[in-house]
PDB file of N, CA and C in Angstrom:
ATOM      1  N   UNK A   1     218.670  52.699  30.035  1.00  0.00           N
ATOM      2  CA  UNK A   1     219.081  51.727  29.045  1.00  0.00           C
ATOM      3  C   UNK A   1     220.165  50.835  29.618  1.00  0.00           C
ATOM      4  N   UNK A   2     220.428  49.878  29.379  1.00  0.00           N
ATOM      5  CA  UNK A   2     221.287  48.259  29.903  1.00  0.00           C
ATOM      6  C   UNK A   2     221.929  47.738  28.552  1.00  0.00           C
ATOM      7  N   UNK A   3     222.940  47.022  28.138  1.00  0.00           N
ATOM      8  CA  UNK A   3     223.385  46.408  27.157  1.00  0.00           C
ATOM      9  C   UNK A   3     222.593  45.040  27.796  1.00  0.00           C
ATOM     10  N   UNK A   4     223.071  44.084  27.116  1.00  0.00           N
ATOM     11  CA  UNK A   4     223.159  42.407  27.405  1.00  0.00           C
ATOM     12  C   UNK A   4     223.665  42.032  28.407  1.00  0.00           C
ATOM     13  N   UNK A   5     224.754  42.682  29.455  1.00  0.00           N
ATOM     14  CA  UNK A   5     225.536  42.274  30.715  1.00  0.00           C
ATOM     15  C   UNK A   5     224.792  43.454  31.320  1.00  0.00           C
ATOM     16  N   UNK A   6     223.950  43.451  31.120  1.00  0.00           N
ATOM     17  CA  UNK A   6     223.146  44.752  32.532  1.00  0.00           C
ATOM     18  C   UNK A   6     224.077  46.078  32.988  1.00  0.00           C
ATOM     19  N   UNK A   7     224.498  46.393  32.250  1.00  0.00           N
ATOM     20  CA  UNK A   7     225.190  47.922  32.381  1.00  0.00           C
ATOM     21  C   UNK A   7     224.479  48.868  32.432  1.00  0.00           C
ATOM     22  N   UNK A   8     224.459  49.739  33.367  1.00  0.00           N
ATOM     23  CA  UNK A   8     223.388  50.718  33.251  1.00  0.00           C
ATOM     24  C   UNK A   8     224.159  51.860  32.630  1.00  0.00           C
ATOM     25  N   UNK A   9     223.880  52.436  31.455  1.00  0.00           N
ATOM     26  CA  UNK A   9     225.068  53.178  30.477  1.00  0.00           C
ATOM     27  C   UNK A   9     224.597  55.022  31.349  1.00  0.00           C
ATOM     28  N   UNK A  10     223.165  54.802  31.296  1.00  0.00           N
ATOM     29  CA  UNK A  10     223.111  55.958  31.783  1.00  0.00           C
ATOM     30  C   UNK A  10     223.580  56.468  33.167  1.00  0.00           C
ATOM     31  N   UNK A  11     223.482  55.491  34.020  1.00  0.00           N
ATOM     32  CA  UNK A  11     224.230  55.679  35.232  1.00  0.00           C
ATOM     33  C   UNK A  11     225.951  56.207  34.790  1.00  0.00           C
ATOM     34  N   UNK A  12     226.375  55.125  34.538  1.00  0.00           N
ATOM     35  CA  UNK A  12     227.452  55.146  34.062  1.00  0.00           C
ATOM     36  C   UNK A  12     228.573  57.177  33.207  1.00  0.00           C
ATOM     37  N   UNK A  13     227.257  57.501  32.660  1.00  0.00           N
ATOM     38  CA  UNK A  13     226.999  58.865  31.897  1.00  0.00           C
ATOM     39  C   UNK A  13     227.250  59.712  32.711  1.00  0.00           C
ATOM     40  N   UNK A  14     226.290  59.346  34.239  1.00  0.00           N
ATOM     41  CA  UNK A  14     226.194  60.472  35.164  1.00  0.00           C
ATOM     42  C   UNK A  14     227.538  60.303  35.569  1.00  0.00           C
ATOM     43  N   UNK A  15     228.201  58.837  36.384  1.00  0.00           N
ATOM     44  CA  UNK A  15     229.268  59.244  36.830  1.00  0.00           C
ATOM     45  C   UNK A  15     230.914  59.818  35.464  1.00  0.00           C
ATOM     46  N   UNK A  16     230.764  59.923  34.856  1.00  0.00           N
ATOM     47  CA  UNK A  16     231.520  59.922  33.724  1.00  0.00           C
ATOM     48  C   UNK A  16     231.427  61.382  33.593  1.00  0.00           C
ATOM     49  N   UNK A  17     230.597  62.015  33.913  1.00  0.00           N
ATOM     50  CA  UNK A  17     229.882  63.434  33.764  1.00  0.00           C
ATOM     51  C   UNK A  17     229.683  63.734  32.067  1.00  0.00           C
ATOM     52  N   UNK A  18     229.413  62.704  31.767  1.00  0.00           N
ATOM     53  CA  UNK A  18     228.797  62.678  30.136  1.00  0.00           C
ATOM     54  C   UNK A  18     227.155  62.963  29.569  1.00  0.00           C
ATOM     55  N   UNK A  19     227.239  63.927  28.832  1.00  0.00           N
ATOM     56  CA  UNK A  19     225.757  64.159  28.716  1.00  0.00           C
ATOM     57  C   UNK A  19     225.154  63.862  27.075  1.00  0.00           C
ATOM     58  N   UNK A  20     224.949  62.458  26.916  1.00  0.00           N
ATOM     59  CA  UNK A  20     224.407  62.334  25.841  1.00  0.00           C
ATOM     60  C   UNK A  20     223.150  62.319  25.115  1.00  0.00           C
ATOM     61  N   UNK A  21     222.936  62.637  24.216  1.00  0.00           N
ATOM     62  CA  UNK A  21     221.665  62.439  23.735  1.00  0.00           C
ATOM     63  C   UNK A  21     220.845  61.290  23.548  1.00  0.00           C
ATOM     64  N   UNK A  22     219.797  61.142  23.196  1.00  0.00           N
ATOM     65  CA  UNK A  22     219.469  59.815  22.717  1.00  0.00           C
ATOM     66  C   UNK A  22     219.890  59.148  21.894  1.00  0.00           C
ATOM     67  N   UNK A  23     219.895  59.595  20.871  1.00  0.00           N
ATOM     68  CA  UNK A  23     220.705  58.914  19.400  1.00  0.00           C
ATOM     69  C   UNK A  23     222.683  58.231  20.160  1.00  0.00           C
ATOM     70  N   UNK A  24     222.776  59.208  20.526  1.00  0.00           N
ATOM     71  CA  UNK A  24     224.444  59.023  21.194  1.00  0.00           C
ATOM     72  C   UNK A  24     224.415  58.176  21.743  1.00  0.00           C
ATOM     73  N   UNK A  25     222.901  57.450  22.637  1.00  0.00           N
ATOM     74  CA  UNK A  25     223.312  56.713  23.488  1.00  0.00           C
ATOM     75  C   UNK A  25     222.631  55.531  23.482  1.00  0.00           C
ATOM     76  N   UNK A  26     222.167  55.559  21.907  1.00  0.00           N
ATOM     77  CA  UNK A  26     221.893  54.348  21.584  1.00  0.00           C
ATOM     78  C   UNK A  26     223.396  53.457  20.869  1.00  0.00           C
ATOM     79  N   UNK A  27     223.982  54.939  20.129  1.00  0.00           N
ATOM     80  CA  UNK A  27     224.854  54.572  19.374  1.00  0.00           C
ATOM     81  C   UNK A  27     226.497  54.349  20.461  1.00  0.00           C
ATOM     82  N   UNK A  28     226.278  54.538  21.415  1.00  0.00           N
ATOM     83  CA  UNK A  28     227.535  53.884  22.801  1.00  0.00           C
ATOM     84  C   UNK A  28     226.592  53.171  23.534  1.00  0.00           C
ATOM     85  N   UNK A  29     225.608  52.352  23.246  1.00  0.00           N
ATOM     86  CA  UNK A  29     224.797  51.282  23.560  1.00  0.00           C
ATOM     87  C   UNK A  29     225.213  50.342  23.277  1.00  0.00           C
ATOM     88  N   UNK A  30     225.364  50.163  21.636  1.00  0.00           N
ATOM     89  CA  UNK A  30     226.052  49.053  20.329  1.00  0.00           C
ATOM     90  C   UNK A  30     227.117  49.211  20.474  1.00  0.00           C
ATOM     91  N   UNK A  31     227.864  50.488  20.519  1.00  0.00           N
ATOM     92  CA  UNK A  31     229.503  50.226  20.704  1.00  0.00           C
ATOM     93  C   UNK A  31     230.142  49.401  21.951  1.00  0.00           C
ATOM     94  N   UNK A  32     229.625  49.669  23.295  1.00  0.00           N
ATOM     95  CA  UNK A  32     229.707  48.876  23.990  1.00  0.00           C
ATOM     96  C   UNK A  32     229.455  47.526  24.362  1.00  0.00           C
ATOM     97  N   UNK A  33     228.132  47.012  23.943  1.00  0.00           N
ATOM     98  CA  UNK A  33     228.103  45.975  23.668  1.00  0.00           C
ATOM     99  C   UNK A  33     229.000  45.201  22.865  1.00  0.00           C
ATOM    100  N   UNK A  34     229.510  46.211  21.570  1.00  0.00           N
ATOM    101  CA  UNK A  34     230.172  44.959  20.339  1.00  0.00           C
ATOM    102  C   UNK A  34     231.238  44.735  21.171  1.00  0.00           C
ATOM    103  N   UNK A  35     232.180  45.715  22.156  1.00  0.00           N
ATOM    104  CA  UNK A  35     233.772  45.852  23.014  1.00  0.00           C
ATOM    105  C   UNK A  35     233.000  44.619  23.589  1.00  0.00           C
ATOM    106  N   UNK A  36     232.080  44.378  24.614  1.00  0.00           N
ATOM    107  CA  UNK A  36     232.125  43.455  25.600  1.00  0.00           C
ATOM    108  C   UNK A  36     231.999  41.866  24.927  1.00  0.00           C
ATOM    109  N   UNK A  37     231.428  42.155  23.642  1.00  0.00           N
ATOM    110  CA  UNK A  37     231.385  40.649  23.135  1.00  0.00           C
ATOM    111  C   UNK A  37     232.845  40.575  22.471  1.00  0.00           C
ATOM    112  N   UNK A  38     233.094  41.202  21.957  1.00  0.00           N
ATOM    113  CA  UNK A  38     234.474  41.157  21.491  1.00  0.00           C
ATOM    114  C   UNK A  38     235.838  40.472  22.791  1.00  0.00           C
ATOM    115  N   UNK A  39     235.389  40.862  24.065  1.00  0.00           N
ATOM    116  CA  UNK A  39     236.074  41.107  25.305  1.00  0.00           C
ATOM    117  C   UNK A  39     236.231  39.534  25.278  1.00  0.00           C
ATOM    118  N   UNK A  40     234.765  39.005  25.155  1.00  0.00           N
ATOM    119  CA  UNK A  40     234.118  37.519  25.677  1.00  0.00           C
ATOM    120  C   UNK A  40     234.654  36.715  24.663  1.00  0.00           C
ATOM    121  N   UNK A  41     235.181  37.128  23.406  1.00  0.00           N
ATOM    122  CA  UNK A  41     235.426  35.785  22.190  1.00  0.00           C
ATOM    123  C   UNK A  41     237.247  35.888  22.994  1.00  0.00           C
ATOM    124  N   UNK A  42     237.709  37.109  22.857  1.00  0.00           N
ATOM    125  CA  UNK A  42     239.046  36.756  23.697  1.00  0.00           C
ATOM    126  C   UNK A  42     239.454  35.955  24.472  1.00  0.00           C
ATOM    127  N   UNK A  43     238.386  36.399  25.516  1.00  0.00           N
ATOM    128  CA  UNK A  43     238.751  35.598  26.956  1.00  0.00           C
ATOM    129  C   UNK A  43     238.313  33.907  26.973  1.00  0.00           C
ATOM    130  N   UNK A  44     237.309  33.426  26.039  1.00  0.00           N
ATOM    131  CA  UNK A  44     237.578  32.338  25.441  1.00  0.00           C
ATOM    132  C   UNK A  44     238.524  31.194  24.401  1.00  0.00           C
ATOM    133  N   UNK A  45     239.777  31.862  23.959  1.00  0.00           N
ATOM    134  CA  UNK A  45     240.593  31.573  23.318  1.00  0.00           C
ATOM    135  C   UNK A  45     241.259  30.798  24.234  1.00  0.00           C
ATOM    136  N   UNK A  46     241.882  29.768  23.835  1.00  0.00           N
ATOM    137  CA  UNK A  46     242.825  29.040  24.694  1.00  0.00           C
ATOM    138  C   UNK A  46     244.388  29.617  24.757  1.00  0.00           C
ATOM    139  N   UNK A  47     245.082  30.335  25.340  1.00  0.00           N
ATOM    140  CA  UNK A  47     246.248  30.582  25.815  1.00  0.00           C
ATOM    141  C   UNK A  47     247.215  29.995  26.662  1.00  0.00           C
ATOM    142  N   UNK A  48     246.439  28.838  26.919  1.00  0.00           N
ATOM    143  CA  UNK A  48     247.965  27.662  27.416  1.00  0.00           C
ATOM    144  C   UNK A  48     249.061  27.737  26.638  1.00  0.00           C
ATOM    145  N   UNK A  49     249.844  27.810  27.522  1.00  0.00           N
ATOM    146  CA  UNK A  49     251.657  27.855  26.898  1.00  0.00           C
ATOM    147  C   UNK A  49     252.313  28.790  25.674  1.00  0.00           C
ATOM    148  N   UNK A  50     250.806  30.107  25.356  1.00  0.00           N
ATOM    149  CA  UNK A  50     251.753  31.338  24.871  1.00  0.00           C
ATOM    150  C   UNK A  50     252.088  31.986  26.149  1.00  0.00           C
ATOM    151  N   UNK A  51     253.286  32.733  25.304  1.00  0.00           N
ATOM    152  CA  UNK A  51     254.230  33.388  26.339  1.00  0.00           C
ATOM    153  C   UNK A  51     253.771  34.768  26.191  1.00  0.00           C
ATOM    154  N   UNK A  52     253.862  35.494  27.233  1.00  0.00           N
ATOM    155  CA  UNK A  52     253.210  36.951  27.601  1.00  0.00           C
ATOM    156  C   UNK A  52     254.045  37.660  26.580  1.00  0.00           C
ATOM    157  N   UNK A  53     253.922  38.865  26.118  1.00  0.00           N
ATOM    158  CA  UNK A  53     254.256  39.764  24.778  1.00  0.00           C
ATOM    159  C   UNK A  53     254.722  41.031  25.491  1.00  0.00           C
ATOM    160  N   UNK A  54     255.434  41.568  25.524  1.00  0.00           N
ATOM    161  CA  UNK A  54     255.765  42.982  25.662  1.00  0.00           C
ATOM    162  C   UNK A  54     255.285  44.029  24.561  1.00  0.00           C
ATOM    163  N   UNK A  55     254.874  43.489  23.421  1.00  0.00           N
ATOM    164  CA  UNK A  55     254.581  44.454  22.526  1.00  0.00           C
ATOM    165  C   UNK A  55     254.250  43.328  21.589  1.00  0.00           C
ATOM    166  N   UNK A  56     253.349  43.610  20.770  1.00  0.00           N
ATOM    167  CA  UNK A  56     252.723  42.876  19.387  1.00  0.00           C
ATOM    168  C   UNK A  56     253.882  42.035  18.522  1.00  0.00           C
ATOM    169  N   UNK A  57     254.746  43.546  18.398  1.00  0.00           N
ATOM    170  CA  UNK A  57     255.340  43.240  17.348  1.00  0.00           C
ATOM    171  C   UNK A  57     257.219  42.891  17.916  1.00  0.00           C
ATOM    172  N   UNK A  58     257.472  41.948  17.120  1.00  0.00           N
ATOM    173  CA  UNK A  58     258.955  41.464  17.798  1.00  0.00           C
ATOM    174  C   UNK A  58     259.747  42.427  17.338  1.00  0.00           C
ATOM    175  N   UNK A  59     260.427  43.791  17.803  1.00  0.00           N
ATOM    176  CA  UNK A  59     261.122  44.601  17.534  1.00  0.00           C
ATOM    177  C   UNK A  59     261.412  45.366  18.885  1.00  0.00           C
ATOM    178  N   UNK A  60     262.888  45.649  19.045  1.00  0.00           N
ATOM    179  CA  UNK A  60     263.503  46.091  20.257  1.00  0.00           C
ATOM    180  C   UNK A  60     263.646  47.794  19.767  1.00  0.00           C
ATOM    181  N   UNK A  61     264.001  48.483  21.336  1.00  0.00           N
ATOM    182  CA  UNK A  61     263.832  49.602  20.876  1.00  0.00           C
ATOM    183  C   UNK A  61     265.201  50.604  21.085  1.00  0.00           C
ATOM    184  N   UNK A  62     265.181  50.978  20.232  1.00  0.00           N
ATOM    185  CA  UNK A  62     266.950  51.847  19.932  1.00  0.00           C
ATOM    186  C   UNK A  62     266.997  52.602  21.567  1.00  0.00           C
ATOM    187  N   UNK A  63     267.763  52.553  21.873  1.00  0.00           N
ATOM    188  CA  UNK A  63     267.967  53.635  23.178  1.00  0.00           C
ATOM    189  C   UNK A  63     269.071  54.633  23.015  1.00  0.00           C
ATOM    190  N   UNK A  64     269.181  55.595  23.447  1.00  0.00           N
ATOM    191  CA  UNK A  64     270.728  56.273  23.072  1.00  0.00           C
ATOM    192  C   UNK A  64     271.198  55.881  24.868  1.00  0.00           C
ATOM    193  N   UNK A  65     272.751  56.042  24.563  1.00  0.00           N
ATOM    194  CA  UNK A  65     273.590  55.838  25.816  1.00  0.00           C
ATOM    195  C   UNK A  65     273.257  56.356  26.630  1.00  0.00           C
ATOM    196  N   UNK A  66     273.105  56.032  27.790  1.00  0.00           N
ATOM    197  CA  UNK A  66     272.648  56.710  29.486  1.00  0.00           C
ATOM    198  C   UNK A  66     274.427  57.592  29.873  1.00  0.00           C
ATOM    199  N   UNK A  67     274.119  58.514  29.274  1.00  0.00           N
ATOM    200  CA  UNK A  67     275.345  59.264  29.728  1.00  0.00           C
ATOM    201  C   UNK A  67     275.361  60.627  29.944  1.00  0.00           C
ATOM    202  N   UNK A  68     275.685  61.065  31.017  1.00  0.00           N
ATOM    203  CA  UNK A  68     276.065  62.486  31.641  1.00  0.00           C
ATOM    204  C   UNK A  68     276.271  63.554  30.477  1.00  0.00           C
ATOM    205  N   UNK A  69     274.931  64.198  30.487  1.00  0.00           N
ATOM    206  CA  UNK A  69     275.110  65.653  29.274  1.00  0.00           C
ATOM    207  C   UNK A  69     275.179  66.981  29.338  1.00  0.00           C
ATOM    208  N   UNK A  70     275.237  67.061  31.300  1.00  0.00           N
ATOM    209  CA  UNK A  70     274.932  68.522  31.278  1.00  0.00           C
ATOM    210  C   UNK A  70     275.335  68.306  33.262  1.00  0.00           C
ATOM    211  N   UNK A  71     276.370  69.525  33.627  1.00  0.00           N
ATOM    212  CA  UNK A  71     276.704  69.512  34.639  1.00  0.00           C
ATOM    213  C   UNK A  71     276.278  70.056  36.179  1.00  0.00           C
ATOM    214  N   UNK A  72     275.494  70.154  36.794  1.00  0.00           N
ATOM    215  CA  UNK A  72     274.827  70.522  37.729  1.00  0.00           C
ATOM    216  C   UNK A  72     275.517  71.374  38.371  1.00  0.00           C
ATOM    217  N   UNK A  73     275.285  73.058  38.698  1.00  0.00           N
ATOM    218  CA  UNK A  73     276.213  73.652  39.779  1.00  0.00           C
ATOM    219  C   UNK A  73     275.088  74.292  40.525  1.00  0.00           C
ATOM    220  N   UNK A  74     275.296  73.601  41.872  1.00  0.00           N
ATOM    221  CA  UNK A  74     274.065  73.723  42.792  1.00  0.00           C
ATOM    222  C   UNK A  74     274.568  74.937  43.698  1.00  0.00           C
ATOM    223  N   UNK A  75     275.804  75.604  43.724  1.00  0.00           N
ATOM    224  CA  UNK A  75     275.887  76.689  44.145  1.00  0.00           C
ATOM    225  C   UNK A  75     275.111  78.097  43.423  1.00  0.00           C
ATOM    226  N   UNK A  76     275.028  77.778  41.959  1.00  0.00           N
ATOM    227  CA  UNK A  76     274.596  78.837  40.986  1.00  0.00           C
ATOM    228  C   UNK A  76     273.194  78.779  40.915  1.00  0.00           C
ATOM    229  N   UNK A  77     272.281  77.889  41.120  1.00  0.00           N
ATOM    230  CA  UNK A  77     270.910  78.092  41.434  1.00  0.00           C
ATOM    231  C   UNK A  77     270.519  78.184  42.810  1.00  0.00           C
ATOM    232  N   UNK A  78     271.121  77.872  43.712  1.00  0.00           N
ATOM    233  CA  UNK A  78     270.912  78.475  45.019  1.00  0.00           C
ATOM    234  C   UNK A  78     271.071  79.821  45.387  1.00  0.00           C
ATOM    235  N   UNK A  79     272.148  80.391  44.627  1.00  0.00           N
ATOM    236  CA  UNK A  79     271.659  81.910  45.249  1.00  0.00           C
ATOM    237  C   UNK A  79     270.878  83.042  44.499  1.00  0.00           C
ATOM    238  N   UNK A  80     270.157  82.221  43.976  1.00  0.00           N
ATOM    239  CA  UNK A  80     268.550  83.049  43.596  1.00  0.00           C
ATOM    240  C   UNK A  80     267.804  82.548  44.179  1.00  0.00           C
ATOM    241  N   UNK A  81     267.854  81.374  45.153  1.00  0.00           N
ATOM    242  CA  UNK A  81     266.951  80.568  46.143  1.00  0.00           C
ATOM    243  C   UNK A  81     266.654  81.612  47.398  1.00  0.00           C
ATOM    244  N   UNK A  82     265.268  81.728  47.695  1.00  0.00           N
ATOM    245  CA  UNK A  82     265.246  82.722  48.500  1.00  0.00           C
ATOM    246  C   UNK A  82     265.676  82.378  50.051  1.00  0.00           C
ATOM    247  N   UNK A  83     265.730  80.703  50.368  1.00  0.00           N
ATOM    248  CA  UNK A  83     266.509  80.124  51.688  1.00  0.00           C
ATOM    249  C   UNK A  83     267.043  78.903  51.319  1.00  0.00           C
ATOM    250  N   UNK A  84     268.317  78.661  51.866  1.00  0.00           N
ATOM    251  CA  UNK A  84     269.337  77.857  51.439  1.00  0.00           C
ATOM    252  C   UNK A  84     270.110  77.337  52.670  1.00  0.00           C
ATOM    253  N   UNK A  85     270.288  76.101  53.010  1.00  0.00           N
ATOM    254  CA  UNK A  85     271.036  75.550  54.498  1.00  0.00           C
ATOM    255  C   UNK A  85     271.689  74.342  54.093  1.00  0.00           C
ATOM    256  N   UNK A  86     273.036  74.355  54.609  1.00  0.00           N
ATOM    257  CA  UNK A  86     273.736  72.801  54.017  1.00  0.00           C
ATOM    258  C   UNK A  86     273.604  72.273  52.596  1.00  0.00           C
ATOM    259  N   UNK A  87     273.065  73.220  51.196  1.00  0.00           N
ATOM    260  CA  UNK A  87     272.942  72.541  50.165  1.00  0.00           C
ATOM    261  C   UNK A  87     271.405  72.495  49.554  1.00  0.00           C
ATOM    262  N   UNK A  88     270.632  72.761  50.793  1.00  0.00           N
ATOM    263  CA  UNK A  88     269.471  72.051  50.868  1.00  0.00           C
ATOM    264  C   UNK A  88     268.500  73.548  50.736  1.00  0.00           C
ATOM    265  N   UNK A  89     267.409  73.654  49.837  1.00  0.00           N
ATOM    266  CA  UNK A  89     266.484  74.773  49.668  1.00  0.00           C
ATOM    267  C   UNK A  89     265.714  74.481  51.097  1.00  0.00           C
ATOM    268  N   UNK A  90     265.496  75.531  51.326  1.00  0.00           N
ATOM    269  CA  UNK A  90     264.213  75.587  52.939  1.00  0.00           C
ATOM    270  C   UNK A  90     263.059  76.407  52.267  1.00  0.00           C
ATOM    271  N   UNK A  91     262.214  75.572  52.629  1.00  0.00           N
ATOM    272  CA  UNK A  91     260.667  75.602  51.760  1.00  0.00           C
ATOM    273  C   UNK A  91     259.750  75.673  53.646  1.00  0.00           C
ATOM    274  N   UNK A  92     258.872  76.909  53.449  1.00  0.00           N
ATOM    275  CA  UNK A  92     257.590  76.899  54.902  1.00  0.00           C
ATOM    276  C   UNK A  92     257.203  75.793  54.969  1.00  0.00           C
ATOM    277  N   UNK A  93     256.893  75.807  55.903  1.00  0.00           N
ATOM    278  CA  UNK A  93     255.885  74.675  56.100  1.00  0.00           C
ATOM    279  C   UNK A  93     254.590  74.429  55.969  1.00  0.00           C
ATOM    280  N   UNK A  94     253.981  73.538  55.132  1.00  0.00           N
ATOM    281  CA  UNK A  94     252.219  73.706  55.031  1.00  0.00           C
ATOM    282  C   UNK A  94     251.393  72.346  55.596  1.00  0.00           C
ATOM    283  N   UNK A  95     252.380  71.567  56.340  1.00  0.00           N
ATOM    284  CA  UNK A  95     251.711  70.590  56.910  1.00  0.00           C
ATOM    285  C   UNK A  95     251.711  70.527  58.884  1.00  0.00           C
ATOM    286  N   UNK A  96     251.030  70.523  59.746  1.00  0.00           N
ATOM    287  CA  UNK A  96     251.033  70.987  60.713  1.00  0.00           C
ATOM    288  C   UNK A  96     250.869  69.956  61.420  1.00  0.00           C
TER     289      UNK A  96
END
């Protein structure tokens, strides 16, 4: 089966590792098709001189303060580290 832009859906199935039925794949036949015409009335709209959107809707987003909440003591998790040199954990090697 093919939509209108020659998609081969069933190909598509295999690589997807999707196993649909017939009915299923009539019915993501039409769904796909309506996305790609839908795709095509978009990409026909004229967009000269709108400005790119970060988000739909004009609203900024609360952040809390970037501030230091919790103190790192790298001596106290290192010595349950089973090898430790200059600071630094020593991990084998698995690349040769």
């Amino acid at each position: 089966m093919s939509t209108n832009n020659d998609i081969d859906l069933v190909h598509l199935c295999r690589l997807a590792q999707l196993a649909l039925n017939e009915d299923e794949l009539h019915a993501a036949e039409a769904d796909l098709s309506r996305i790609i015409q839908m795709v095509s009335q978009m990409q026909a709209m004229d967009t000269e001189g709108v400005a790119p959107l970060a988000h739909p809707l004009e609203k900024t987003q609360r952040l809390r303060p970037d501030s230091v909440t919790e103190q790192v003591d790298r001596e106290q998790f290192q010595v349950i580290a089973p090898a430790t040199e200059d600071g630094l954990y020593l991990v084998p090697r698995v690349v040769e």
